[in-house]
C-alpha atoms as a PDB file:
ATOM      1  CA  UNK A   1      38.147  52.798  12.316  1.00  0.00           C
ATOM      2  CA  UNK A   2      36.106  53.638   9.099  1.00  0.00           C
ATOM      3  CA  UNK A   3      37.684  56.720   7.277  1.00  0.00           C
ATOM      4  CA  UNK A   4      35.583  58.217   4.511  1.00  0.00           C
ATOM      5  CA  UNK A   5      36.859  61.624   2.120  1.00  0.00           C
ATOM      6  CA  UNK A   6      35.084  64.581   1.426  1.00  0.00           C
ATOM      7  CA  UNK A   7      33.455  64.610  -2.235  1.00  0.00           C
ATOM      8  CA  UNK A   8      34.055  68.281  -2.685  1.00  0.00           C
ATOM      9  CA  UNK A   9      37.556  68.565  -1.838  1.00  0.00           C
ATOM     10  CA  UNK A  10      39.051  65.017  -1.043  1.00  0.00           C
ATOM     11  CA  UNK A  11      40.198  65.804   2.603  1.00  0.00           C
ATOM     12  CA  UNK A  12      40.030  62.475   5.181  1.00  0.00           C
ATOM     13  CA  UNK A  13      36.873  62.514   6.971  1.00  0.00           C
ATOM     14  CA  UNK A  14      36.522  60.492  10.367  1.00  0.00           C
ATOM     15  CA  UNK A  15      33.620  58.846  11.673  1.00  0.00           C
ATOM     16  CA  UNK A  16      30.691  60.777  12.703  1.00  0.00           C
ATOM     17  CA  UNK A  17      32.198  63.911  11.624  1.00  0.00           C
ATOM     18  CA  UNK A  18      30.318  66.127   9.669  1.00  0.00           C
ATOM     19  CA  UNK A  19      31.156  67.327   5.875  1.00  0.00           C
ATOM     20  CA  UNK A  20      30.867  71.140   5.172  1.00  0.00           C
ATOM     21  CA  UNK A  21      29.143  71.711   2.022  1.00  0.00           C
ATOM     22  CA  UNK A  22      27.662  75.191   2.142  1.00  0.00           C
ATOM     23  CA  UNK A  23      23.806  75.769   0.469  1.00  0.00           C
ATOM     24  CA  UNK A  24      26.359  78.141  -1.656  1.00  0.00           C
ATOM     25  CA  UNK A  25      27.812  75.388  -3.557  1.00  0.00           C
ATOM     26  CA  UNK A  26      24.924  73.351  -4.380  1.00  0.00           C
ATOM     27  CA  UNK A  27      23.047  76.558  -5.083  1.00  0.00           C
ATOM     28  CA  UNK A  28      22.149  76.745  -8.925  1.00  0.00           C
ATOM     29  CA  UNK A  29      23.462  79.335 -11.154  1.00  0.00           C
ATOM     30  CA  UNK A  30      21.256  82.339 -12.053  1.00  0.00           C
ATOM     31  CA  UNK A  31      20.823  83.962 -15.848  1.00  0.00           C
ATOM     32  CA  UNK A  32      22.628  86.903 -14.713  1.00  0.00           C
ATOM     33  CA  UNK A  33      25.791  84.511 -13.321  1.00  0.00           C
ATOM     34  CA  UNK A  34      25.987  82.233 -16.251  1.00  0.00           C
ATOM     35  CA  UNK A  35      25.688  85.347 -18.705  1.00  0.00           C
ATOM     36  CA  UNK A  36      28.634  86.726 -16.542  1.00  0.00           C
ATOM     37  CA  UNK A  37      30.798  83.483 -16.594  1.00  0.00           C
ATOM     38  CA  UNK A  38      30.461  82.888 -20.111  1.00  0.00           C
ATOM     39  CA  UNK A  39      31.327  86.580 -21.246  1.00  0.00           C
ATOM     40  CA  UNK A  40      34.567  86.042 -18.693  1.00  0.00           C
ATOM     41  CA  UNK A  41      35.292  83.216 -20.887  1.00  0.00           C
ATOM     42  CA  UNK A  42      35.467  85.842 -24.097  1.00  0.00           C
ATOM     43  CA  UNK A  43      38.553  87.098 -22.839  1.00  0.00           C
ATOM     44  CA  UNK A  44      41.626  85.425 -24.003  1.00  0.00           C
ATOM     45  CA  UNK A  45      44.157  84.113 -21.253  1.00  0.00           C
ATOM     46  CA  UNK A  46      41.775  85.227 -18.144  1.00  0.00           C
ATOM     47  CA  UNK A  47      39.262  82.631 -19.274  1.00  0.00           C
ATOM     48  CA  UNK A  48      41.982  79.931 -18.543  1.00  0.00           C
ATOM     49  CA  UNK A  49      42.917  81.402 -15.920  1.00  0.00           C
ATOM     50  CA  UNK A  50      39.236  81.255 -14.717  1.00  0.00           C
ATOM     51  CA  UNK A  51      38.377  78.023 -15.733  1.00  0.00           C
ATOM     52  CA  UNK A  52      40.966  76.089 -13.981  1.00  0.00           C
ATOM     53  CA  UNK A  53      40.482  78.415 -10.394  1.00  0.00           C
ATOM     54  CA  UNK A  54      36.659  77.062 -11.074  1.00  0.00           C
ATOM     55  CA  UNK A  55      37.172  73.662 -12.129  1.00  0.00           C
ATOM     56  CA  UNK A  56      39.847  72.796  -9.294  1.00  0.00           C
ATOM     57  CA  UNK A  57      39.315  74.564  -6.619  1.00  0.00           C
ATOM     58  CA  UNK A  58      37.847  73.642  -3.757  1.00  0.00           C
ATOM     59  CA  UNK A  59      35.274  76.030  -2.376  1.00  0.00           C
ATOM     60  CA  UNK A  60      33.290  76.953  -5.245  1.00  0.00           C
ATOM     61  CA  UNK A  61      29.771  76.521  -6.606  1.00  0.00           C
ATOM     62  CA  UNK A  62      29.617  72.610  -7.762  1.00  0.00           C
ATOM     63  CA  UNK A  63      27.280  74.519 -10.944  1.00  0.00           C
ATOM     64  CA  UNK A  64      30.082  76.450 -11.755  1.00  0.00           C
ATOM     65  CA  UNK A  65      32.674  74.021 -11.383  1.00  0.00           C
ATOM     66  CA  UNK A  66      31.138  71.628 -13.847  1.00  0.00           C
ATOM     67  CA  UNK A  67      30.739  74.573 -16.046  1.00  0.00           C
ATOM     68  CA  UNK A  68      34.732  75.415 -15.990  1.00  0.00           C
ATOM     69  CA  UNK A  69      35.593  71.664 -16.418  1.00  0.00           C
ATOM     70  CA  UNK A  70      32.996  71.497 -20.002  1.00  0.00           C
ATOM     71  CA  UNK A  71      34.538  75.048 -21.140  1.00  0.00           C
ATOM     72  CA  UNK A  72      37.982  73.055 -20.647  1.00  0.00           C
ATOM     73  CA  UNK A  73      37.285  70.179 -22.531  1.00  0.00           C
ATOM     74  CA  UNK A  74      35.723  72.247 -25.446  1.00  0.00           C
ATOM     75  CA  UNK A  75      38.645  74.693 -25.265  1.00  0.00           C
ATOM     76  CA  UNK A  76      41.538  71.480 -25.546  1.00  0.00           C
ATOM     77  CA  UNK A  77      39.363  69.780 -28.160  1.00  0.00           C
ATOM     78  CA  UNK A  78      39.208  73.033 -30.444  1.00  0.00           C
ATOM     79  CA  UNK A  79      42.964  73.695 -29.905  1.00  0.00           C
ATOM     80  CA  UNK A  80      43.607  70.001 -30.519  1.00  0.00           C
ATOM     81  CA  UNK A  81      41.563  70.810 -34.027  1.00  0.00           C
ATOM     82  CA  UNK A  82      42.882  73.860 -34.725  1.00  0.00           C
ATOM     83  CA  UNK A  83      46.444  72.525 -34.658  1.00  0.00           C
ATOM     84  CA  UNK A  84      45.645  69.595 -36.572  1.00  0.00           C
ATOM     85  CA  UNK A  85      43.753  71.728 -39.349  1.00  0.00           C
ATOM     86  CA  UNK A  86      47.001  74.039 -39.618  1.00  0.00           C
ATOM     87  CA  UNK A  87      49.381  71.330 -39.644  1.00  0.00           C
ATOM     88  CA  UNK A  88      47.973  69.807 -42.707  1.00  0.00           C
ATOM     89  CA  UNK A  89      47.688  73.666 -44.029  1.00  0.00           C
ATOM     90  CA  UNK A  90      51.174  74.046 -43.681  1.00  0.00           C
ATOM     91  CA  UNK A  91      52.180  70.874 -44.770  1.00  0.00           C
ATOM     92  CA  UNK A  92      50.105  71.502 -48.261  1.00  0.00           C
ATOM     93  CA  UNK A  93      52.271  74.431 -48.836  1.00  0.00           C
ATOM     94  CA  UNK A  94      55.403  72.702 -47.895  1.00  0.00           C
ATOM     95  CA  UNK A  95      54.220  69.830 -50.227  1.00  0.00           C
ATOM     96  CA  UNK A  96      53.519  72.288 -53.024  1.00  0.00           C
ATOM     97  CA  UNK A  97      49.638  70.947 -53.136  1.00  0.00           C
ATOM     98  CA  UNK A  98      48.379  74.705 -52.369  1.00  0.00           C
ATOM     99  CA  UNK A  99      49.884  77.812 -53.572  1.00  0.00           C
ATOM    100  CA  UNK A 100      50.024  81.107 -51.826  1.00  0.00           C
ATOM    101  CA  UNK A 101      50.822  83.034 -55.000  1.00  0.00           C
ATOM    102  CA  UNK A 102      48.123  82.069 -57.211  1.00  0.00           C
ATOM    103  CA  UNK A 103      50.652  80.178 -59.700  1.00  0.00           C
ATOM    104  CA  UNK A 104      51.666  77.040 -59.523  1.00  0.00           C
END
């Protein structure tokens, strides 16, 4: 017996069954819901929150999920930088190379 798994959500699927993917998931994005999505991702903490609910779940538009999986990878790369650039801030000061009162 042949056993193949669903692309969308990885369940088992026998053969000669049929896979469910909805016209709703491969339907593309309009202005108005990419304007939407991207101002959700403005807001601190719910944009997270968002992004992994779109990137992992399992019913959602494949658009949108691809979307939530890039705004991921930008969001761990810039807090990846941003650590790194205020680590070697911090360690400057520590290291006396940069002074916060103007006088060395």
């Amino acid at each position: 017996m042949d056993a193949a798994f669903c692309e969308n959500c990885g369940a088992r699927v026998e053969e000669g069954q049929e896979l469910e993917t909805t016209a709703e998931q491969a339907q593309p994005l309009t202005t108005a819901q990419c304007v939407l999505i991207l101002a959700a991702f403005a807001v601190p903490v719910v944009n997270l929150i968002l992004m992994f609910l779109w990137a992992y779940g399992t019913h959602t538009n494949e658009n949108r999920r691809s979307l939530a999986r890039a705004g991921l990878a930008l969001t761990a790369f810039l807090m990846g930088f941003a650590i790194v650039v205020l680590g070697g801030f911090v360690l400057s000061v520590r290291l006396g190379f940069i002074s916060l009162t103007g006088v060395m």
